[in-house]
Every structure is written in structure tokens, then in C-alpha cells.
PDB file of N, CA and C in Angstrom:
ATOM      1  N   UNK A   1     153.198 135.045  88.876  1.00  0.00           N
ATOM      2  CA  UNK A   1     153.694 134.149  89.891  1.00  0.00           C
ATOM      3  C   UNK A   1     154.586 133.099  89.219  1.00  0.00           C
ATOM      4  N   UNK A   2     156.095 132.859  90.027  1.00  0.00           N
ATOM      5  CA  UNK A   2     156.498 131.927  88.951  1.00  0.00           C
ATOM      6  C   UNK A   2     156.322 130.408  89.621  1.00  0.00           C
ATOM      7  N   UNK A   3     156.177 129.658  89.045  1.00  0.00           N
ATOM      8  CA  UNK A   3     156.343 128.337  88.941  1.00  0.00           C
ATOM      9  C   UNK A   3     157.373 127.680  89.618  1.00  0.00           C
ATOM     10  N   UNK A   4     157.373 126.366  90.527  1.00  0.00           N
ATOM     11  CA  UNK A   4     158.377 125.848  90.907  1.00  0.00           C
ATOM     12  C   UNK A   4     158.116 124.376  91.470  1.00  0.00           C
ATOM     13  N   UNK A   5     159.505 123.322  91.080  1.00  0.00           N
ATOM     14  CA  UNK A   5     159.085 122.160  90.725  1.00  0.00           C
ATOM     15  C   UNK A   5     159.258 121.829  92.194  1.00  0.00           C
ATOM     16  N   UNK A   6     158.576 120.977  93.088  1.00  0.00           N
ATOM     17  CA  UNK A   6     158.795 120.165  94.471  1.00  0.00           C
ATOM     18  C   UNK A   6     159.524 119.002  94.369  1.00  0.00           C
ATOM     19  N   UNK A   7     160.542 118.735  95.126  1.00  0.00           N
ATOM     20  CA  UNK A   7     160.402 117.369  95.945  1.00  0.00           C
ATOM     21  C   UNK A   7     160.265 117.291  97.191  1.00  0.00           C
ATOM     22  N   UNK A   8     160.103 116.182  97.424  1.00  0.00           N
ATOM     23  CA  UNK A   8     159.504 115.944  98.847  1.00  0.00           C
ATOM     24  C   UNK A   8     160.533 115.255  99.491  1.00  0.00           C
ATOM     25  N   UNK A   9     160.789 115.312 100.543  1.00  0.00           N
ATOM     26  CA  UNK A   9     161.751 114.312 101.136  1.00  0.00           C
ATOM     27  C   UNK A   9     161.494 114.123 102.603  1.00  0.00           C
ATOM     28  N   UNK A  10     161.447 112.790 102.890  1.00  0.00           N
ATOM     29  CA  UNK A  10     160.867 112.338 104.072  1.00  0.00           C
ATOM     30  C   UNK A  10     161.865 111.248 104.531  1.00  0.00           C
ATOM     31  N   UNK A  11     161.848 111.117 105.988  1.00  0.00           N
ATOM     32  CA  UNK A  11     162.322 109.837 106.716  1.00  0.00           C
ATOM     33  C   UNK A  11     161.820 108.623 106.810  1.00  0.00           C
ATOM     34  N   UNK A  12     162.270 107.445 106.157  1.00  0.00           N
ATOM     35  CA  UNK A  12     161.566 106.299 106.503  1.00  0.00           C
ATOM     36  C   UNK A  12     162.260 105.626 107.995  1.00  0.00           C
ATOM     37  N   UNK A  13     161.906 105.020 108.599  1.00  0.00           N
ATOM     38  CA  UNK A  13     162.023 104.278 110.096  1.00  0.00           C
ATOM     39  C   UNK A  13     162.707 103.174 109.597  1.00  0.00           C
ATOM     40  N   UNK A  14     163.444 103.220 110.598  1.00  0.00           N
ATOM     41  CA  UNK A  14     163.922 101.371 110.342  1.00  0.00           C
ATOM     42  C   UNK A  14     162.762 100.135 110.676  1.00  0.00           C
ATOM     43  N   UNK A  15     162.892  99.319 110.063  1.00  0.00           N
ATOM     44  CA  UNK A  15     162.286  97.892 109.924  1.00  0.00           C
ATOM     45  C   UNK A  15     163.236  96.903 110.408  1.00  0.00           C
ATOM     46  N   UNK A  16     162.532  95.974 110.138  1.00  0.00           N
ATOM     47  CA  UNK A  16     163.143  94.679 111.060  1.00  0.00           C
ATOM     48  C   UNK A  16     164.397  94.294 109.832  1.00  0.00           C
ATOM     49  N   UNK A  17     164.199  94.686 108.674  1.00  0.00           N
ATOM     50  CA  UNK A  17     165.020  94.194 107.589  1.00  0.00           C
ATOM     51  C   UNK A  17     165.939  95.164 106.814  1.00  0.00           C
ATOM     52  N   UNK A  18     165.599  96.403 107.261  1.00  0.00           N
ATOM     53  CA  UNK A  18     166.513  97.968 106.612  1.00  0.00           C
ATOM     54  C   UNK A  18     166.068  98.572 107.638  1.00  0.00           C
ATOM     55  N   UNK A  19     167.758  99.063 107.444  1.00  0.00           N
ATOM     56  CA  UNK A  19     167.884 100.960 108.418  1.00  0.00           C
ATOM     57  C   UNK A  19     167.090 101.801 107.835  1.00  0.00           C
ATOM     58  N   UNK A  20     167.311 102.655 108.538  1.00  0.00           N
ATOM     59  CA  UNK A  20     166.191 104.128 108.539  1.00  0.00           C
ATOM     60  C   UNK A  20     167.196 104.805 106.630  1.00  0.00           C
ATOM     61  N   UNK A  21     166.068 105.115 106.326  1.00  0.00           N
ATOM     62  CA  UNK A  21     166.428 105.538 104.486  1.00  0.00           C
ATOM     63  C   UNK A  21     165.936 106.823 104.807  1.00  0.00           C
ATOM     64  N   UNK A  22     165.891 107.404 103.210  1.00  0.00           N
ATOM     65  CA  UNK A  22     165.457 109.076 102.415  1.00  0.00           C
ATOM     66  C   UNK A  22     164.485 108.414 101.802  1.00  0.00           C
ATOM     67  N   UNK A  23     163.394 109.363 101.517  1.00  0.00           N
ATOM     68  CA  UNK A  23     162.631 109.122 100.154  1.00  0.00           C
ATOM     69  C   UNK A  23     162.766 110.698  99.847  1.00  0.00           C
ATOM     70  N   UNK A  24     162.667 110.410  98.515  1.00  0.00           N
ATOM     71  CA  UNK A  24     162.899 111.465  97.610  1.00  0.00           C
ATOM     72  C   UNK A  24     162.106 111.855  96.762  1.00  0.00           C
ATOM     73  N   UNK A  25     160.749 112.191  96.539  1.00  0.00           N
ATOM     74  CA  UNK A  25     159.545 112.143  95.714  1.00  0.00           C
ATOM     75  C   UNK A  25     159.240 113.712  94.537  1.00  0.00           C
ATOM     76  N   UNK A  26     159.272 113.252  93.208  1.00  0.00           N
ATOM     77  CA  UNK A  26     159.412 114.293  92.544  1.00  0.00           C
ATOM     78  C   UNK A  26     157.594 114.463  92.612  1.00  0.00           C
ATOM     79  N   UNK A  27     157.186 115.580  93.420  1.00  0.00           N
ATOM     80  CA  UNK A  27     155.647 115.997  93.302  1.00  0.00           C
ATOM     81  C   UNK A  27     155.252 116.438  92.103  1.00  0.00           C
ATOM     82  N   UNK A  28     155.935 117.703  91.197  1.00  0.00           N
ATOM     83  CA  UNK A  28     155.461 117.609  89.682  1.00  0.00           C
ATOM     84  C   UNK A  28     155.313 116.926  88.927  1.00  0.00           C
ATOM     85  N   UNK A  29     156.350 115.347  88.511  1.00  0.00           N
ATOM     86  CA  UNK A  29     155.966 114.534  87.405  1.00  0.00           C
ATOM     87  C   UNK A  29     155.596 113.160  88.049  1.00  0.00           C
ATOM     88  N   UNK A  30     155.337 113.000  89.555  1.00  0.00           N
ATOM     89  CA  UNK A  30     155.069 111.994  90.110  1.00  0.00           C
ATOM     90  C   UNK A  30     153.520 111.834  89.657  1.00  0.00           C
ATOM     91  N   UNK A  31     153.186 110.713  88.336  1.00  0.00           N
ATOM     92  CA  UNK A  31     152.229 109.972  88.336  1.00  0.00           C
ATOM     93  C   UNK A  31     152.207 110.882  86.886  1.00  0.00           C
ATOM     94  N   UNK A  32     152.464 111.625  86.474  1.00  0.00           N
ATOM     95  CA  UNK A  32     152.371 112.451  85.108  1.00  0.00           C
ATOM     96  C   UNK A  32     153.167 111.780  83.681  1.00  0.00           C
ATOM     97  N   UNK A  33     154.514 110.731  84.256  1.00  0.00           N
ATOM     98  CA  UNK A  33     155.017 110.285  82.832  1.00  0.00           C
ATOM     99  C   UNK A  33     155.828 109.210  83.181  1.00  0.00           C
ATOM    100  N   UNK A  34     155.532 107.842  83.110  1.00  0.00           N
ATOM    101  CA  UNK A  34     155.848 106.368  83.512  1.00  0.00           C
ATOM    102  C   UNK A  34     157.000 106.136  83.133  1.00  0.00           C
ATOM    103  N   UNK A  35     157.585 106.976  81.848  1.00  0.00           N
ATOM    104  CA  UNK A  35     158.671 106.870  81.590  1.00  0.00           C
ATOM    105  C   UNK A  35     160.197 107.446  82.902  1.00  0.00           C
ATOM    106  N   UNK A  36     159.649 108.571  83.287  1.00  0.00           N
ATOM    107  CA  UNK A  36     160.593 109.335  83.938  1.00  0.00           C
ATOM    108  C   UNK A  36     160.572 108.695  85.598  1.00  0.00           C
ATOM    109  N   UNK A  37     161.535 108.753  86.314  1.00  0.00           N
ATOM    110  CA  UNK A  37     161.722 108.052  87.790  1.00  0.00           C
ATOM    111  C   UNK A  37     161.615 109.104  88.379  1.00  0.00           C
ATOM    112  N   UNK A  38     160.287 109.081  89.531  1.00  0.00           N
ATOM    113  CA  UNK A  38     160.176 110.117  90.418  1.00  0.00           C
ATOM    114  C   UNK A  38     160.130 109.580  91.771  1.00  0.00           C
ATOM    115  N   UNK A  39     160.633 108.900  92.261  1.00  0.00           N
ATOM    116  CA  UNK A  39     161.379 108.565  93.683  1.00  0.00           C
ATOM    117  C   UNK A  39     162.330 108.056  93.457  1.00  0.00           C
ATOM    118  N   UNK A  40     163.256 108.253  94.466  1.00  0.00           N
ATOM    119  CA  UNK A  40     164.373 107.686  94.782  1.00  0.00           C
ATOM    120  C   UNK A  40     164.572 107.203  96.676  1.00  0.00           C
ATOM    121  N   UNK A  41     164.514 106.075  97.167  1.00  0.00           N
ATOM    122  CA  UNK A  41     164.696 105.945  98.198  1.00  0.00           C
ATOM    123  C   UNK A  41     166.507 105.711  98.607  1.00  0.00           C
ATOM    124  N   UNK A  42     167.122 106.395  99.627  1.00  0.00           N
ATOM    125  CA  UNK A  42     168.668 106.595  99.444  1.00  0.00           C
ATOM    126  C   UNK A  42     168.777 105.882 101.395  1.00  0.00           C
ATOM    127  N   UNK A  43     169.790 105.408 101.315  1.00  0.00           N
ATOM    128  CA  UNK A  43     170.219 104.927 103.277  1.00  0.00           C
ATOM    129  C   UNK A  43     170.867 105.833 103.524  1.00  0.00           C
ATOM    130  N   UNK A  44     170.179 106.063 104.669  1.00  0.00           N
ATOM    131  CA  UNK A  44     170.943 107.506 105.896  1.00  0.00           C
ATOM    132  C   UNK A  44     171.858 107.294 105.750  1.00  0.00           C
ATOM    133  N   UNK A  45     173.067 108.543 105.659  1.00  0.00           N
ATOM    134  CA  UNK A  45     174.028 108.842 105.839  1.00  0.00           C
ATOM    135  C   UNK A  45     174.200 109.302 107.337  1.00  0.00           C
ATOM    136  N   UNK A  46     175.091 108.725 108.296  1.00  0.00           N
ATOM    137  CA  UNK A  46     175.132 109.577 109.816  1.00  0.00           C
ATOM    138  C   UNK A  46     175.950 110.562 110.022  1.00  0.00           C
ATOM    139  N   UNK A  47     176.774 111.042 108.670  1.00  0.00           N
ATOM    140  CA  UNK A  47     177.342 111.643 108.945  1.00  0.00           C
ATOM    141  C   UNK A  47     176.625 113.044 108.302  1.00  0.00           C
ATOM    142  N   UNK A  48     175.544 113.443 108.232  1.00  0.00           N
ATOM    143  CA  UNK A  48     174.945 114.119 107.282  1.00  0.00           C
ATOM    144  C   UNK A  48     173.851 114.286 108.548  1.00  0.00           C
ATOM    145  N   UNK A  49     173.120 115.583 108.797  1.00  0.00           N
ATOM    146  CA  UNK A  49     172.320 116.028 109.937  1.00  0.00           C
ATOM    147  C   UNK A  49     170.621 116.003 109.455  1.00  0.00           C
ATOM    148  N   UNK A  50     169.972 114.872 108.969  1.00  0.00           N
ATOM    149  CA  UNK A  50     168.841 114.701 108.484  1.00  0.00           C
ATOM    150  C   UNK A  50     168.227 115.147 107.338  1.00  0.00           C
ATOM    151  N   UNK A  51     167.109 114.702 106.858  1.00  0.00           N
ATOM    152  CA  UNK A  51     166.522 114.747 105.808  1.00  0.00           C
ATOM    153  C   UNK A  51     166.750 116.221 105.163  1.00  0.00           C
ATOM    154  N   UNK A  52     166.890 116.798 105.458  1.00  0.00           N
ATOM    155  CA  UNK A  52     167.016 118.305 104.329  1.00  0.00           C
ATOM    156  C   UNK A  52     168.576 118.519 104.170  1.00  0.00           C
ATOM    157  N   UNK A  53     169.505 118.013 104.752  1.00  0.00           N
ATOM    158  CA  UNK A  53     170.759 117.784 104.402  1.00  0.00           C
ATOM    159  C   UNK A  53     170.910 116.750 103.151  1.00  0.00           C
ATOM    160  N   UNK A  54     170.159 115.133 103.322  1.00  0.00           N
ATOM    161  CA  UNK A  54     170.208 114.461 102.588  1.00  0.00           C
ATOM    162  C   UNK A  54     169.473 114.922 101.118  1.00  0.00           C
ATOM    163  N   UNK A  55     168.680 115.561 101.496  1.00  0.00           N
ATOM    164  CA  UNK A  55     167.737 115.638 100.491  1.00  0.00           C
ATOM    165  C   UNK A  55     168.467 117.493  99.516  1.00  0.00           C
ATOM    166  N   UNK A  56     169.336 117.516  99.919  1.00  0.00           N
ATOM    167  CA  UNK A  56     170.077 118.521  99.506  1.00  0.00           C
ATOM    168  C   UNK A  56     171.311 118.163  98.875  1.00  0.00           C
ATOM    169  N   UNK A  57     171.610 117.355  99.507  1.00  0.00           N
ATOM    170  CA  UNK A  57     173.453 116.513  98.836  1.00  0.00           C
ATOM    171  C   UNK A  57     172.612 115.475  98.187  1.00  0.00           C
ATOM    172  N   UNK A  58     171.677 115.182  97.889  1.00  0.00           N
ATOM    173  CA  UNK A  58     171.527 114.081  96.547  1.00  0.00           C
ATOM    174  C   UNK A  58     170.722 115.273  95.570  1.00  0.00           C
ATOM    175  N   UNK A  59     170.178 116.266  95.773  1.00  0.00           N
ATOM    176  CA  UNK A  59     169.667 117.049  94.328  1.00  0.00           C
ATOM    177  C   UNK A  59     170.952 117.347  93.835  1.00  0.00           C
ATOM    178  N   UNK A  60     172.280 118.001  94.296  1.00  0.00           N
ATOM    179  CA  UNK A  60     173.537 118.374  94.293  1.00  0.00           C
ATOM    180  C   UNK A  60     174.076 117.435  93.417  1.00  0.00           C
ATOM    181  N   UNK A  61     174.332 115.995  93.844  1.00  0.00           N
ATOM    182  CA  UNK A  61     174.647 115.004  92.774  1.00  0.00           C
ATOM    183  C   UNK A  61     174.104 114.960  91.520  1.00  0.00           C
ATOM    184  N   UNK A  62     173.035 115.184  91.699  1.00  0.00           N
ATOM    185  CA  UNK A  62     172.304 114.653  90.455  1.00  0.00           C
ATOM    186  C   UNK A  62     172.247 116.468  89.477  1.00  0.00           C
ATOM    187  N   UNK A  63     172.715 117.287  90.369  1.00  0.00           N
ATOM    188  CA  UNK A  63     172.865 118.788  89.107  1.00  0.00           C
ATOM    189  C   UNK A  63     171.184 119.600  89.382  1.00  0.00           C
ATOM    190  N   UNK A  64     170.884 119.250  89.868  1.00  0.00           N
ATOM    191  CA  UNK A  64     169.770 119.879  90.565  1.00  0.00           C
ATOM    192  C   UNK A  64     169.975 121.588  91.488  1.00  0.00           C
ATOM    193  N   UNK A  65     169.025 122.559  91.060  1.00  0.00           N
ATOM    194  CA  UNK A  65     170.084 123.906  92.074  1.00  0.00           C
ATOM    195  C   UNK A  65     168.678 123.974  92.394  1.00  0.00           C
ATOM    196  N   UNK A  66     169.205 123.089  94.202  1.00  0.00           N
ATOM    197  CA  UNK A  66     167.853 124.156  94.740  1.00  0.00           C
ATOM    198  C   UNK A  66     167.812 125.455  95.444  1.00  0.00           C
ATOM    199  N   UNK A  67     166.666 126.233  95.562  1.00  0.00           N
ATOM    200  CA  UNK A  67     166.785 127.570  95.388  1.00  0.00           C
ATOM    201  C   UNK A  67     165.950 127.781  96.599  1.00  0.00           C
ATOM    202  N   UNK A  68     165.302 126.822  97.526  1.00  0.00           N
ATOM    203  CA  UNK A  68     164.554 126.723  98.920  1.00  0.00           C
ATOM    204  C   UNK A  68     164.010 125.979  99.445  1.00  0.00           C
ATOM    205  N   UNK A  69     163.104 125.979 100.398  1.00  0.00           N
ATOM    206  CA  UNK A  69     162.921 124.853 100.919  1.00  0.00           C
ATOM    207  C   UNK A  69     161.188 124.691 101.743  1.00  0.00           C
ATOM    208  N   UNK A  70     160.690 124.221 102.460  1.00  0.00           N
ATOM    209  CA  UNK A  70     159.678 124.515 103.372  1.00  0.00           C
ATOM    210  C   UNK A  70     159.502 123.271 104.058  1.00  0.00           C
ATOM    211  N   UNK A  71     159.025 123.071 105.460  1.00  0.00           N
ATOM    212  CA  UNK A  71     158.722 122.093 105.846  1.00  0.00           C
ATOM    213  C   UNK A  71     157.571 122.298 106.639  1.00  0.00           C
ATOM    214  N   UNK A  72     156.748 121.011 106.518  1.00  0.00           N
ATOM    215  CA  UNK A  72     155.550 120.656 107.082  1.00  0.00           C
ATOM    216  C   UNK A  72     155.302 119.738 108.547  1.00  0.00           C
ATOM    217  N   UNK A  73     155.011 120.659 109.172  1.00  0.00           N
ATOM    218  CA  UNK A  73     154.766 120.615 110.433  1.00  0.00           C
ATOM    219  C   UNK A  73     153.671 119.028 110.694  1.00  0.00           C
ATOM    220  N   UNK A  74     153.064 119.113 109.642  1.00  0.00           N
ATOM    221  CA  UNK A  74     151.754 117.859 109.650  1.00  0.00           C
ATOM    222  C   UNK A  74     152.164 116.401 109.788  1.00  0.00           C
ATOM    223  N   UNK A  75     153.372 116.425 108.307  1.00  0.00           N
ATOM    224  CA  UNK A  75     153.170 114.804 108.409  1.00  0.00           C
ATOM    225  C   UNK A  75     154.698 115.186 108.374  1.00  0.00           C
ATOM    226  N   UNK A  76     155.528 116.334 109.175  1.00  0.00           N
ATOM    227  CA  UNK A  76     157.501 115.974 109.132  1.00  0.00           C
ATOM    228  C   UNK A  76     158.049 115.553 107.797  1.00  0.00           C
ATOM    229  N   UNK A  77     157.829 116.399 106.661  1.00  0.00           N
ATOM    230  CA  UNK A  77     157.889 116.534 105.374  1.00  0.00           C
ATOM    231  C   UNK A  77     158.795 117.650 105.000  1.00  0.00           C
ATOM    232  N   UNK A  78     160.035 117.771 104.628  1.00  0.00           N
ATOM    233  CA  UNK A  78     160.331 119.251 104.427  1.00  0.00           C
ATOM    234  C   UNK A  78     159.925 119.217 102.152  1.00  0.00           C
ATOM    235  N   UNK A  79     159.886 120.185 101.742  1.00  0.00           N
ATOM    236  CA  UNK A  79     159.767 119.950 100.409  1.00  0.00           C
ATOM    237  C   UNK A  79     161.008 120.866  99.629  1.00  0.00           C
ATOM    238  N   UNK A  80     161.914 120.693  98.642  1.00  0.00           N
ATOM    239  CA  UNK A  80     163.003 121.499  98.390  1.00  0.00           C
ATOM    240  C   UNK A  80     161.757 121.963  96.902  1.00  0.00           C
ATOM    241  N   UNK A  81     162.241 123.538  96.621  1.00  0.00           N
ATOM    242  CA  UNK A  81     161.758 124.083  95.415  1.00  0.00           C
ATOM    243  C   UNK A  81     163.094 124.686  94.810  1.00  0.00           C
ATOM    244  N   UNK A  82     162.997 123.894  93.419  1.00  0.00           N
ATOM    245  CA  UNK A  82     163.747 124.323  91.748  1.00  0.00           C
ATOM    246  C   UNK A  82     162.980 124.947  91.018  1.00  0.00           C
ATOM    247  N   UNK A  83     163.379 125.735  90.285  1.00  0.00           N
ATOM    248  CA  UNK A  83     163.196 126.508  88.947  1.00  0.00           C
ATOM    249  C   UNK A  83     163.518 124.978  88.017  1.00  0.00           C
ATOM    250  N   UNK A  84     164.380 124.477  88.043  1.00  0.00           N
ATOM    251  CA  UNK A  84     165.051 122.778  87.107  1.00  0.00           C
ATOM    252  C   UNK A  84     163.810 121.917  86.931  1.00  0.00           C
ATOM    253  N   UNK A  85     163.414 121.999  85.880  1.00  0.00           N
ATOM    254  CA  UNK A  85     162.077 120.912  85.388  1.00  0.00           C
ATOM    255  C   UNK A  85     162.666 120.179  84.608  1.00  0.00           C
ATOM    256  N   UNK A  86     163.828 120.179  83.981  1.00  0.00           N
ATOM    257  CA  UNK A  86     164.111 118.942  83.026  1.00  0.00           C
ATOM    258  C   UNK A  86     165.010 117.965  83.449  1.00  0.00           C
ATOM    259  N   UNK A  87     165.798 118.571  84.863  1.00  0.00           N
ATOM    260  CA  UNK A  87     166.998 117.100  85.211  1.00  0.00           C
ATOM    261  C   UNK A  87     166.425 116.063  85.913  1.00  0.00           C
ATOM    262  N   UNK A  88     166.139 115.071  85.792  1.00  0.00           N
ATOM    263  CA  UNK A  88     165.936 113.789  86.481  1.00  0.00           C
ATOM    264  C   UNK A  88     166.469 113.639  88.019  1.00  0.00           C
ATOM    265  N   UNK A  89     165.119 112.880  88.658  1.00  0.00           N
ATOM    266  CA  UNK A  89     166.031 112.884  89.837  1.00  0.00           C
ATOM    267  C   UNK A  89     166.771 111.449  90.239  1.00  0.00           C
ATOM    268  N   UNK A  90     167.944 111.620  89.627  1.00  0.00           N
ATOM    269  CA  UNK A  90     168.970 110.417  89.520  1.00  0.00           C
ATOM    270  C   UNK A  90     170.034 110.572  89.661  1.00  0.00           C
ATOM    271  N   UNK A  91     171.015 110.172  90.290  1.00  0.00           N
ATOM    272  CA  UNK A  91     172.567 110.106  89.872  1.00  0.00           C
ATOM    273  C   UNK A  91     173.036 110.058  88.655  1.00  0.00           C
ATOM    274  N   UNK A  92     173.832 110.429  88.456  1.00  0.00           N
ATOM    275  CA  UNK A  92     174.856 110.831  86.994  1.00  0.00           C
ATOM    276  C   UNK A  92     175.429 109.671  87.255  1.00  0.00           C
ATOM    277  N   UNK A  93     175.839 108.599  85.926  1.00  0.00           N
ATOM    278  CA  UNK A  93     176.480 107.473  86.298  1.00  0.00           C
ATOM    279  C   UNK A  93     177.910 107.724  85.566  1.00  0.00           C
ATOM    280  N   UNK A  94     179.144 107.628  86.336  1.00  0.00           N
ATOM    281  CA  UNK A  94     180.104 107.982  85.700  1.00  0.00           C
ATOM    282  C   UNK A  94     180.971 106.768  85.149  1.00  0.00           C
ATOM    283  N   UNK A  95     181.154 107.039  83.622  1.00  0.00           N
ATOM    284  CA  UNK A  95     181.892 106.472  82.787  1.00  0.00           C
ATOM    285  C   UNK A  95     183.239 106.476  82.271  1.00  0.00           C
TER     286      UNK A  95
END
């Protein structure tokens, strides 16, 4: 069986103080290595058709190839699955 790394990506709601965002949660190294950043919270794009769009054009930025997807009916969770265990989930900062 092979192996494959999750993120999670969910809708946050707007608040009285921020619009509706992404969260972006790396489930394999989330809580495994303090060093490495495993969320990223990103602001809706409207021109982009919800969370598995967003959560697809920011793995894309960051060099990420995802290879599928699944979503959870429970808590409105979709999760993207990589073979990619070593790229960070971050933007490339260009110099």
C-alpha cells in the first residue's frame, strides 16, 4: 500500500474583524516537527470556486503535485493527497 501525505483544507467564516479565509493544515507533520510550518491560513479569493480550488492553487504555488483529493461529508473538510513529503507548505519567496 503506498503512502500519502494529507492536507486538509477547510473554510473559515467571517468574523466581525476578517473575511471568510483557507486553512491549510499539513496532517502528516502537523505536531511531529516545531521546526517545519504546517498551516497556512490564506483570504478567499472570489474569483476562485471554493476551498478545493484554493487549496489546489496554493499547493501549485508552493511546487506541491497533487495527485487527489477526498472530501468529508462530517465536518465539510475536503483533504488533497501527495506522494511530496519534503516541500513545505509555503510560498516560494521570490528574489
Amino acid at each position: 500500500m503506498k503512502q500519502l501525505r494529507t492536507i486538509q483544507v477547510r473554510t473559515l467564516s467571517a468574523t466581525n474583524t476578517q473575511g471568510t479565509r483557507i486553512k491549510l493544515i499539513d496532517t502528516f507533520y502537523n505536531g511531529r516537527n516545531s521546526k517545519r510550518k504546517t498551516t497556512v491560513t490564506i483570504p478567499y479569493n472570489y474569483h476562485l470556486n471554493g476551498a478545493i480550488d484554493h487549496g489546489l492553487e496554493f499547493c501549485k504555488e508552493c511546487n506541491i503535485n497533487i495527485i487527489g483529493y477526498s472530501y468529508n461529508t462530517r465536518n465539510y473538510t475536503y483533504s488533497l493527497l501527495t506522494t511530496d513529503f519534503e516541500t513545505e507548505l509555503k510560498k516560494e519567496v521570490n528574489k
